[in-house]
PDB file of N, CA and C in Angstrom:
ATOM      1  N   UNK A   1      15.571  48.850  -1.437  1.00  0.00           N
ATOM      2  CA  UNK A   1      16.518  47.861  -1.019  1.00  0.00           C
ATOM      3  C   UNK A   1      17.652  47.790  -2.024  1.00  0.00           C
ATOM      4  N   UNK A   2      19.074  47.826  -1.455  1.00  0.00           N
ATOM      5  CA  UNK A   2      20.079  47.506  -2.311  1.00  0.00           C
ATOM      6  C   UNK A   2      20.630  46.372  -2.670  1.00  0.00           C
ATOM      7  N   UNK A   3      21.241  46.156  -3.823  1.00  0.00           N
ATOM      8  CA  UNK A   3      21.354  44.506  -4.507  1.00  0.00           C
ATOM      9  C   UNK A   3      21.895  43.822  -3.342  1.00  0.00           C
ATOM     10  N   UNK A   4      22.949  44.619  -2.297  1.00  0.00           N
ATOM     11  CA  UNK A   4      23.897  43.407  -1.884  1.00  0.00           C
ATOM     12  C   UNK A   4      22.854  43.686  -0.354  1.00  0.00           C
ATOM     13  N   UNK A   5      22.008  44.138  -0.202  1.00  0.00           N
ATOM     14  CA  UNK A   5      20.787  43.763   0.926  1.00  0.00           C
ATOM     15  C   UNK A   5      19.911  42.118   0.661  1.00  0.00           C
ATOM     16  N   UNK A   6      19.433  42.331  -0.820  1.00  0.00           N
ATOM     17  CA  UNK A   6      18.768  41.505  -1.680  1.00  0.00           C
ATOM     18  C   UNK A   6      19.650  40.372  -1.451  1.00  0.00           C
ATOM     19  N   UNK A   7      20.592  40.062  -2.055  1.00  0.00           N
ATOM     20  CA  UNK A   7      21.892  38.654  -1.972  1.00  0.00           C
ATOM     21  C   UNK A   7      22.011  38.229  -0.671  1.00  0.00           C
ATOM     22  N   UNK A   8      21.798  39.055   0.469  1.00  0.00           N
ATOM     23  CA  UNK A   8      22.302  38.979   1.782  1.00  0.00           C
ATOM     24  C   UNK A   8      21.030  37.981   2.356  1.00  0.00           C
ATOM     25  N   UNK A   9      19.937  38.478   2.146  1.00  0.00           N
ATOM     26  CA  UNK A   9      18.478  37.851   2.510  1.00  0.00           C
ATOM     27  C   UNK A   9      18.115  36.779   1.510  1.00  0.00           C
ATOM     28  N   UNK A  10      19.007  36.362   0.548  1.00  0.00           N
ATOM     29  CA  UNK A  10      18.570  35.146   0.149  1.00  0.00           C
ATOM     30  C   UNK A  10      19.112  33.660   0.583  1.00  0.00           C
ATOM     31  N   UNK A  11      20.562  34.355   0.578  1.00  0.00           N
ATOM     32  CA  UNK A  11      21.438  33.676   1.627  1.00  0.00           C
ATOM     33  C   UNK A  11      20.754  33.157   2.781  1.00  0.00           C
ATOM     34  N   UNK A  12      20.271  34.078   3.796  1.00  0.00           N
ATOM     35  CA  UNK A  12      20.030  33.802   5.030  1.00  0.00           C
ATOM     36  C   UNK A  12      18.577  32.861   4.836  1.00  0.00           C
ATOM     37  N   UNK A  13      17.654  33.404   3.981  1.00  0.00           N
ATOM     38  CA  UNK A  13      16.679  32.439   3.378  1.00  0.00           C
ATOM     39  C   UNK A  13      17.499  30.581   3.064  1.00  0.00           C
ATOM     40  N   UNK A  14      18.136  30.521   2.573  1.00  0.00           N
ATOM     41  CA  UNK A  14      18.944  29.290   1.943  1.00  0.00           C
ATOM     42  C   UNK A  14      19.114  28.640   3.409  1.00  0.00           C
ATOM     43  N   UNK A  15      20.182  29.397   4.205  1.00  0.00           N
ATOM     44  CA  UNK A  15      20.611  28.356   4.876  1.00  0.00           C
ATOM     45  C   UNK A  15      19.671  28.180   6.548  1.00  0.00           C
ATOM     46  N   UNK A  16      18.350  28.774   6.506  1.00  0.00           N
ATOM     47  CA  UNK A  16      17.208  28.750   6.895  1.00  0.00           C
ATOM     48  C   UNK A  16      16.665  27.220   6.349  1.00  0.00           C
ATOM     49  N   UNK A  17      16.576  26.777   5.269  1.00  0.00           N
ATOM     50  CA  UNK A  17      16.193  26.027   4.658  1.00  0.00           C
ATOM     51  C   UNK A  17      16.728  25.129   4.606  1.00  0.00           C
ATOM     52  N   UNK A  18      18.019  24.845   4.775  1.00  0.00           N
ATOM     53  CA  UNK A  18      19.077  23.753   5.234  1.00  0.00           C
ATOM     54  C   UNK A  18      18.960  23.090   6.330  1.00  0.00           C
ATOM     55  N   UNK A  19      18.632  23.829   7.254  1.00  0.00           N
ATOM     56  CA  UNK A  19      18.960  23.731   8.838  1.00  0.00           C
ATOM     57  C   UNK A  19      17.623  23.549   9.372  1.00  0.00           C
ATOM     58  N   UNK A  20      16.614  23.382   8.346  1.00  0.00           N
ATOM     59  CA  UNK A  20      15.365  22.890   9.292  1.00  0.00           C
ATOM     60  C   UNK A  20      15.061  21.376   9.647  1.00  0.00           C
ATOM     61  N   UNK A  21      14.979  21.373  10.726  1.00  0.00           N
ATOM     62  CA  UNK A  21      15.213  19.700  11.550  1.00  0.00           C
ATOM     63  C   UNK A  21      13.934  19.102  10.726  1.00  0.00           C
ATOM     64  N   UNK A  22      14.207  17.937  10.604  1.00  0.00           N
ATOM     65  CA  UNK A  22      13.187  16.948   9.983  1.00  0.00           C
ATOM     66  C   UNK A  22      13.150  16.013  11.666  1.00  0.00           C
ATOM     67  N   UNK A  23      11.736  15.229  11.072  1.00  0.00           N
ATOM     68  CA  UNK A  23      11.264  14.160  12.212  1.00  0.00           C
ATOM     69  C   UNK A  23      12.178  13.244  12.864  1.00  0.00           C
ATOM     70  N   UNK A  24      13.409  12.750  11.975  1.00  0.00           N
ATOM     71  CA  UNK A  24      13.867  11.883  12.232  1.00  0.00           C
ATOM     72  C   UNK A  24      15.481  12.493  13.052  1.00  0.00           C
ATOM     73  N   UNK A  25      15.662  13.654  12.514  1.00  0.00           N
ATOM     74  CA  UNK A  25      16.400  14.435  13.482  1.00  0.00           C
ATOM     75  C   UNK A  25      16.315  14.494  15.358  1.00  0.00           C
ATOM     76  N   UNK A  26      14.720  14.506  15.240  1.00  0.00           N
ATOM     77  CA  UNK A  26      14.461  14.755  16.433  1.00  0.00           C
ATOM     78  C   UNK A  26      13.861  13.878  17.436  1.00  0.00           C
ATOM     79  N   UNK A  27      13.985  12.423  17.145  1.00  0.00           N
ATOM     80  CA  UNK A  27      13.991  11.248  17.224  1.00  0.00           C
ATOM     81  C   UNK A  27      15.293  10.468  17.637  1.00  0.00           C
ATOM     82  N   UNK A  28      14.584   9.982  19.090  1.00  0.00           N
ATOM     83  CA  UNK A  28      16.335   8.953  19.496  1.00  0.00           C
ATOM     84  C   UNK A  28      16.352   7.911  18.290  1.00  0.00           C
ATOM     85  N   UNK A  29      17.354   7.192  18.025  1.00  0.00           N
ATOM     86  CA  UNK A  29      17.722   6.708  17.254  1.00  0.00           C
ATOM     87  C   UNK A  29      16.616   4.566  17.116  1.00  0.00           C
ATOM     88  N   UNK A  30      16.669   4.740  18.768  1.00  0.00           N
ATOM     89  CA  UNK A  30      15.954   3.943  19.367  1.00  0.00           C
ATOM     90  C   UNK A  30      14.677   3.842  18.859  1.00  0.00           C
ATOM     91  N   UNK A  31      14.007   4.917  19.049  1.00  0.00           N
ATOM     92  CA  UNK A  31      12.431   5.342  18.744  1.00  0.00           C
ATOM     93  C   UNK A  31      12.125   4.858  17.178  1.00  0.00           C
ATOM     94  N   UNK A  32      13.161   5.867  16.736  1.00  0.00           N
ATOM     95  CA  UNK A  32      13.064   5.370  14.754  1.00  0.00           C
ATOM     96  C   UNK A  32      12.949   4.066  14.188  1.00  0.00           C
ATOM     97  N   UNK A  33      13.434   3.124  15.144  1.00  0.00           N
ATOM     98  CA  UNK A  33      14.140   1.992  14.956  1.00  0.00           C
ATOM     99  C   UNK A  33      12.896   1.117  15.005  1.00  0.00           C
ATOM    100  N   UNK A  34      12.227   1.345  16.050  1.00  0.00           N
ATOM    101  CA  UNK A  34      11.429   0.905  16.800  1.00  0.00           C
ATOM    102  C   UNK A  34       9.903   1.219  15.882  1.00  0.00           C
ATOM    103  N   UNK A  35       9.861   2.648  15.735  1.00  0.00           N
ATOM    104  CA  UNK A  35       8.900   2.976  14.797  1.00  0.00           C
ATOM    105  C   UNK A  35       8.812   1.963  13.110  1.00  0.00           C
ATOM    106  N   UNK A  36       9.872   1.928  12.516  1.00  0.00           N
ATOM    107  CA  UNK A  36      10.194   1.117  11.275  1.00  0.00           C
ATOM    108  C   UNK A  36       9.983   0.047  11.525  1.00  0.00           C
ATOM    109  N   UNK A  37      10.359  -0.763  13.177  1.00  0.00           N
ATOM    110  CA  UNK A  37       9.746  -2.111  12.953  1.00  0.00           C
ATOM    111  C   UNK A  37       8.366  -2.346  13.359  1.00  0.00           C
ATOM    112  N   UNK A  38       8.089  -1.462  13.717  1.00  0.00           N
ATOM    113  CA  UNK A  38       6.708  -1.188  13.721  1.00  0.00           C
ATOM    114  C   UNK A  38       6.125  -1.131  12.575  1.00  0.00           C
ATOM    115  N   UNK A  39       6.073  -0.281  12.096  1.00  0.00           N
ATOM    116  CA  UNK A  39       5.762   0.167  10.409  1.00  0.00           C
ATOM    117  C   UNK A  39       5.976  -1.595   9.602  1.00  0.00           C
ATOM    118  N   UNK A  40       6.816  -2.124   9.522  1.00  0.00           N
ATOM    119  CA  UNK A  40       7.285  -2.843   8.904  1.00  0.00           C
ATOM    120  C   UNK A  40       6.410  -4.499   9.072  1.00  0.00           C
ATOM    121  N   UNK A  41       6.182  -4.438  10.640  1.00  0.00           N
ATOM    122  CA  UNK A  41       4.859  -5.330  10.908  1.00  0.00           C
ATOM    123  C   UNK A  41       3.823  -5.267  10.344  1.00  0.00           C
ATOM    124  N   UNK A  42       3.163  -3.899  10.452  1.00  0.00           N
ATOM    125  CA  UNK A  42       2.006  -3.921  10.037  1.00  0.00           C
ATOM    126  C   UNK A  42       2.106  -3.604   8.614  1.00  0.00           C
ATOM    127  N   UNK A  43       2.840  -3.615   8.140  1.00  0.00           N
ATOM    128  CA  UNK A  43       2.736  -4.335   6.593  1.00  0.00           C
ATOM    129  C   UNK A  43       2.623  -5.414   6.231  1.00  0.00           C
ATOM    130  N   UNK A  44       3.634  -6.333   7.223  1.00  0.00           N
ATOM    131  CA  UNK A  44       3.208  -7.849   7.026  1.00  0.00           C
ATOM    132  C   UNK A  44       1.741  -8.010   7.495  1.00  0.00           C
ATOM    133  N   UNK A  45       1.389  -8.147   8.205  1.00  0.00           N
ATOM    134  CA  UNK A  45       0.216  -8.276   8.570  1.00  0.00           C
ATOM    135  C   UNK A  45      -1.083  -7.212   7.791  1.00  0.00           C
ATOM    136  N   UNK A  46      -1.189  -6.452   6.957  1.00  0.00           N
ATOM    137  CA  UNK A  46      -1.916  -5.693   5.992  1.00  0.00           C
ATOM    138  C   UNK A  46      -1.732  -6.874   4.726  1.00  0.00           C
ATOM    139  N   UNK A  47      -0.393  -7.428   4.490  1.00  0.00           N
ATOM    140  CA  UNK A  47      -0.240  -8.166   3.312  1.00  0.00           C
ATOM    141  C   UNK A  47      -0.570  -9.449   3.152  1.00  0.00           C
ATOM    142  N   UNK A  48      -1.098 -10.138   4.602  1.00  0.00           N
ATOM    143  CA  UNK A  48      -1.564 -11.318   5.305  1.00  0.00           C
ATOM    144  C   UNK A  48      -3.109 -11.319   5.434  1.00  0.00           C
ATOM    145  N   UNK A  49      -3.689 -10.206   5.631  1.00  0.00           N
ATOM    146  CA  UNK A  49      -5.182 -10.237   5.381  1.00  0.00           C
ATOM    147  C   UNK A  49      -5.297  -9.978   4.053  1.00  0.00           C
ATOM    148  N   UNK A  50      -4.925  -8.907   3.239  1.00  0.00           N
ATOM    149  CA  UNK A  50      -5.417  -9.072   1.891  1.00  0.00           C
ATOM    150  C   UNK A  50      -4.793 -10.654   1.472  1.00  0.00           C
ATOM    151  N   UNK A  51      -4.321 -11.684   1.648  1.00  0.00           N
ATOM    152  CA  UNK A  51      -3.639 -12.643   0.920  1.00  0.00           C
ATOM    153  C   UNK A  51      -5.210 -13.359   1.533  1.00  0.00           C
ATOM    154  N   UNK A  52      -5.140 -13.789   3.018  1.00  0.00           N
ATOM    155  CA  UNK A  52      -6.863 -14.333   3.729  1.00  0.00           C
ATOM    156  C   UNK A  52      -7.944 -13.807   2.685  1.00  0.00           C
ATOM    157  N   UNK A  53      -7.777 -12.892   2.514  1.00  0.00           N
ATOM    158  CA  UNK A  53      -9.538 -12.227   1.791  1.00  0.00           C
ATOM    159  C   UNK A  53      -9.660 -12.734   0.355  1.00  0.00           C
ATOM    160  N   UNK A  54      -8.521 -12.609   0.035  1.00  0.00           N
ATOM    161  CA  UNK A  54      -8.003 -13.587  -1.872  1.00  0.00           C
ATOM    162  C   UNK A  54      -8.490 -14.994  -1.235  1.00  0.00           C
ATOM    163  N   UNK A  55      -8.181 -15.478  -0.366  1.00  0.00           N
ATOM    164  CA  UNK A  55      -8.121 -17.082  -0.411  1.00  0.00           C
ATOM    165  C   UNK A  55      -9.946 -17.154   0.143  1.00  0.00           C
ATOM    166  N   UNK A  56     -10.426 -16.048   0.695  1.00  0.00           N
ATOM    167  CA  UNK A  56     -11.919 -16.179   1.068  1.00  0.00           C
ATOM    168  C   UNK A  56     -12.666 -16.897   0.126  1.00  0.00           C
ATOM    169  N   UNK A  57     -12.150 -14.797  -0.943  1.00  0.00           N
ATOM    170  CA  UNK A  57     -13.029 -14.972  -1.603  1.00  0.00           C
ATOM    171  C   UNK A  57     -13.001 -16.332  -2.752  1.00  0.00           C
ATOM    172  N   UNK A  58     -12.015 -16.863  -3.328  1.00  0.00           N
ATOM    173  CA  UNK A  58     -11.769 -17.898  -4.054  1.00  0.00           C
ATOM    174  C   UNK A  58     -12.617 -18.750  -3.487  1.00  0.00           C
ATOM    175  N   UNK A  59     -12.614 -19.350  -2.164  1.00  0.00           N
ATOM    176  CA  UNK A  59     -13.416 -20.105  -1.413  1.00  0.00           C
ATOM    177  C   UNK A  59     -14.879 -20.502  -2.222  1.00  0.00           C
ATOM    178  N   UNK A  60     -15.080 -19.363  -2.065  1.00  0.00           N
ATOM    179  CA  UNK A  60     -16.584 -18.434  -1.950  1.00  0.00           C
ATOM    180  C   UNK A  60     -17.210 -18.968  -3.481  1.00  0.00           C
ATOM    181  N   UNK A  61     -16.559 -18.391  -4.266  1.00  0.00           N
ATOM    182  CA  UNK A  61     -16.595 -18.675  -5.723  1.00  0.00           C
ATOM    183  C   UNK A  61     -16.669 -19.721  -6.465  1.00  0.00           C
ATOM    184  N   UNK A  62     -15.951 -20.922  -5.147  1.00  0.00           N
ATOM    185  CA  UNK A  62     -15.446 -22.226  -5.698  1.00  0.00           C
ATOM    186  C   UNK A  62     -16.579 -22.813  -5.105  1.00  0.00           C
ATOM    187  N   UNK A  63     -17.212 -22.539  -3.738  1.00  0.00           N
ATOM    188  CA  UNK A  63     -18.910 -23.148  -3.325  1.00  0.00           C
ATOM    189  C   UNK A  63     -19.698 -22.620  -4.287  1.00  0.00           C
ATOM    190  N   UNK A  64     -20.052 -21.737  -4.710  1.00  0.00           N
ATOM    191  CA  UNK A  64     -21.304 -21.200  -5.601  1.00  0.00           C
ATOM    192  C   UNK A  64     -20.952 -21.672  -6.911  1.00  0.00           C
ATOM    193  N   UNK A  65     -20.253 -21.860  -7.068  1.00  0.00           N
ATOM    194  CA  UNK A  65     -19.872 -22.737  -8.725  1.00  0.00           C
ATOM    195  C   UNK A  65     -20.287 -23.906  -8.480  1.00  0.00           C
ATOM    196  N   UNK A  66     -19.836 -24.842  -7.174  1.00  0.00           N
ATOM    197  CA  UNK A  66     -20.283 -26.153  -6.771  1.00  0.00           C
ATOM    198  C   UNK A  66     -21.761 -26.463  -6.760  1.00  0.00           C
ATOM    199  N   UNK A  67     -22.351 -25.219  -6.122  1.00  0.00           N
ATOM    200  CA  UNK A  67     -23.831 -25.225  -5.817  1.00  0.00           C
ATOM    201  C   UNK A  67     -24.686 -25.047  -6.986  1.00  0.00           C
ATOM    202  N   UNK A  68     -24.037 -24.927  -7.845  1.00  0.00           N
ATOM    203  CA  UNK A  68     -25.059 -24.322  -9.254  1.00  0.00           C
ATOM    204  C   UNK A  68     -25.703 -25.900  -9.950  1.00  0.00           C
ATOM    205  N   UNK A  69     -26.731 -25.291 -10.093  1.00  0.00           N
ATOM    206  CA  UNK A  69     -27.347 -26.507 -11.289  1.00  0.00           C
ATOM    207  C   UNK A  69     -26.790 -26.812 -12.761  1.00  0.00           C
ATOM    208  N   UNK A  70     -27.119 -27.898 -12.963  1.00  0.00           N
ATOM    209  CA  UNK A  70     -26.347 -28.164 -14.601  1.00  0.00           C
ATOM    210  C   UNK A  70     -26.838 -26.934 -15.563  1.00  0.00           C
ATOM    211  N   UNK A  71     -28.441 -26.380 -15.356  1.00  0.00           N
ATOM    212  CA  UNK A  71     -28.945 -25.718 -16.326  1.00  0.00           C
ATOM    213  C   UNK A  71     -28.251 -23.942 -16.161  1.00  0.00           C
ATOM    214  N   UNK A  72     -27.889 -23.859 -14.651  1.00  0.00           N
ATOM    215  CA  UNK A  72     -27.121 -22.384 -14.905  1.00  0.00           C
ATOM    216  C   UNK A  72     -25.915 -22.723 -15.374  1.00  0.00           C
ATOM    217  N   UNK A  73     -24.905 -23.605 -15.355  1.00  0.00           N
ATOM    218  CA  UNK A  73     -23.471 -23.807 -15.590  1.00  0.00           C
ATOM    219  C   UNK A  73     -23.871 -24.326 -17.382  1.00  0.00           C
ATOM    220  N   UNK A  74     -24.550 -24.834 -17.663  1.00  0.00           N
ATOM    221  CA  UNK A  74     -24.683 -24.509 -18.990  1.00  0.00           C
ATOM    222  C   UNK A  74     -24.781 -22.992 -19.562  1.00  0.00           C
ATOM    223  N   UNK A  75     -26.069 -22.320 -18.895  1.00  0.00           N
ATOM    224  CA  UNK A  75     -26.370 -21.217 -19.539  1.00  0.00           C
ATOM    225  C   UNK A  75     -24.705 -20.261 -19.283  1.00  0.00           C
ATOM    226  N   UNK A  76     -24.019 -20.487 -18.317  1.00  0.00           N
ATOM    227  CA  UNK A  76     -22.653 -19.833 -18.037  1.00  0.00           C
ATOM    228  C   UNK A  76     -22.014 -19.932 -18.945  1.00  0.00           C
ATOM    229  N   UNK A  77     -21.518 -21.262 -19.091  1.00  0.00           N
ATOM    230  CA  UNK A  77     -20.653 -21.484 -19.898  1.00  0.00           C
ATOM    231  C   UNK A  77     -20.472 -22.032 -21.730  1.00  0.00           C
ATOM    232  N   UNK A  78     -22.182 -22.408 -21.805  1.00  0.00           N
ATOM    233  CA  UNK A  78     -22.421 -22.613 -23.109  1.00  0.00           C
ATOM    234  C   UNK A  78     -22.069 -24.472 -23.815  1.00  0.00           C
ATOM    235  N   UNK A  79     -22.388 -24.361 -24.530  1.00  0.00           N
ATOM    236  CA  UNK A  79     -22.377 -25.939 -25.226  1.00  0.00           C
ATOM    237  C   UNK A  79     -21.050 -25.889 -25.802  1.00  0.00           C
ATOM    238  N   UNK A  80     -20.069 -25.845 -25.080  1.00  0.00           N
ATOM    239  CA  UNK A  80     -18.735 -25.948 -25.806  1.00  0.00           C
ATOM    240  C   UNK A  80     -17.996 -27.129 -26.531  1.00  0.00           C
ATOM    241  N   UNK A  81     -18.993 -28.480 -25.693  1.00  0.00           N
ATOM    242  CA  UNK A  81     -18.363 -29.529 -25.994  1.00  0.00           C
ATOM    243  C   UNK A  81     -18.895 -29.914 -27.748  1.00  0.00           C
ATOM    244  N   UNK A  82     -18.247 -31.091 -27.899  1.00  0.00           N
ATOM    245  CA  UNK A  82     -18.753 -31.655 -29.533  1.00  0.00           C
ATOM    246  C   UNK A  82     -19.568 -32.770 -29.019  1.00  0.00           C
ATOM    247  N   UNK A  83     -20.358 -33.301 -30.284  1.00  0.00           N
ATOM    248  CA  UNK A  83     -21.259 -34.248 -30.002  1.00  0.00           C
ATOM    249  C   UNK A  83     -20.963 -35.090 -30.771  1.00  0.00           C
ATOM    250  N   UNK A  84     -20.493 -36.244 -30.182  1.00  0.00           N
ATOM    251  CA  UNK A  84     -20.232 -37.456 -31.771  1.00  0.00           C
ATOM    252  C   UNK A  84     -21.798 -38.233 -32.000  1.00  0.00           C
TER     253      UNK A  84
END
C-alpha cells in the first residue's frame, strides 16, 4: 500500500466516524422530549421512596428504642449521668 492510499483510508475512516447517527438523531424530537420527562419522573419518584424508606426506617428505630427496658438502654448507653 502507498502512503497517499494509507492518508486516503484514514480520512474516509474519520469522517465514517463523524457521521454515525446517535439515538437521539433518530428520534422525533417529540419522542426525546417525552422520553426525558419520562426519565425525569421516575427519578422523582425513585427519590420519594428512598426518602419513605429513611422515614420507615427511623420509625422503626424510634419504636424499638421505645420498647426497650431500662436494663438494655442502660447496658446501650452506659451510666453517663453523675450522681450527687
Amino acid at each position: 500500500m502507498s502512503a497517499k492510499s494509507k492518508k486516503g483510508n484514514r480520512q474516509h475512516v474519520a469522517k465514517i466516524e463523524n457521521t454515525t447517527p446517535t439515538l437521539s438523531d433518530a428520534l422525533d424530537d417529540d419522542l426525546l422530549a417525552k422520553l426525558k420527562s419520562v426519565k425525569t419522573d421516575l427519578t422523582k419518584v425513585e427519590r420519594q421512596n428512598e426518602e419513605e424508606r429513611q422515614e420507615k426506617l427511623r420509625l422503626e428505630r424510634k419504636e424499638r428504642e421505645k420498647n426497650k427496658s431500662f436494663e438494655e438502654l442502660l447496658n446501650e448507653y452506659g451510666d453517663v449521668g453523675k450522681k450527687y
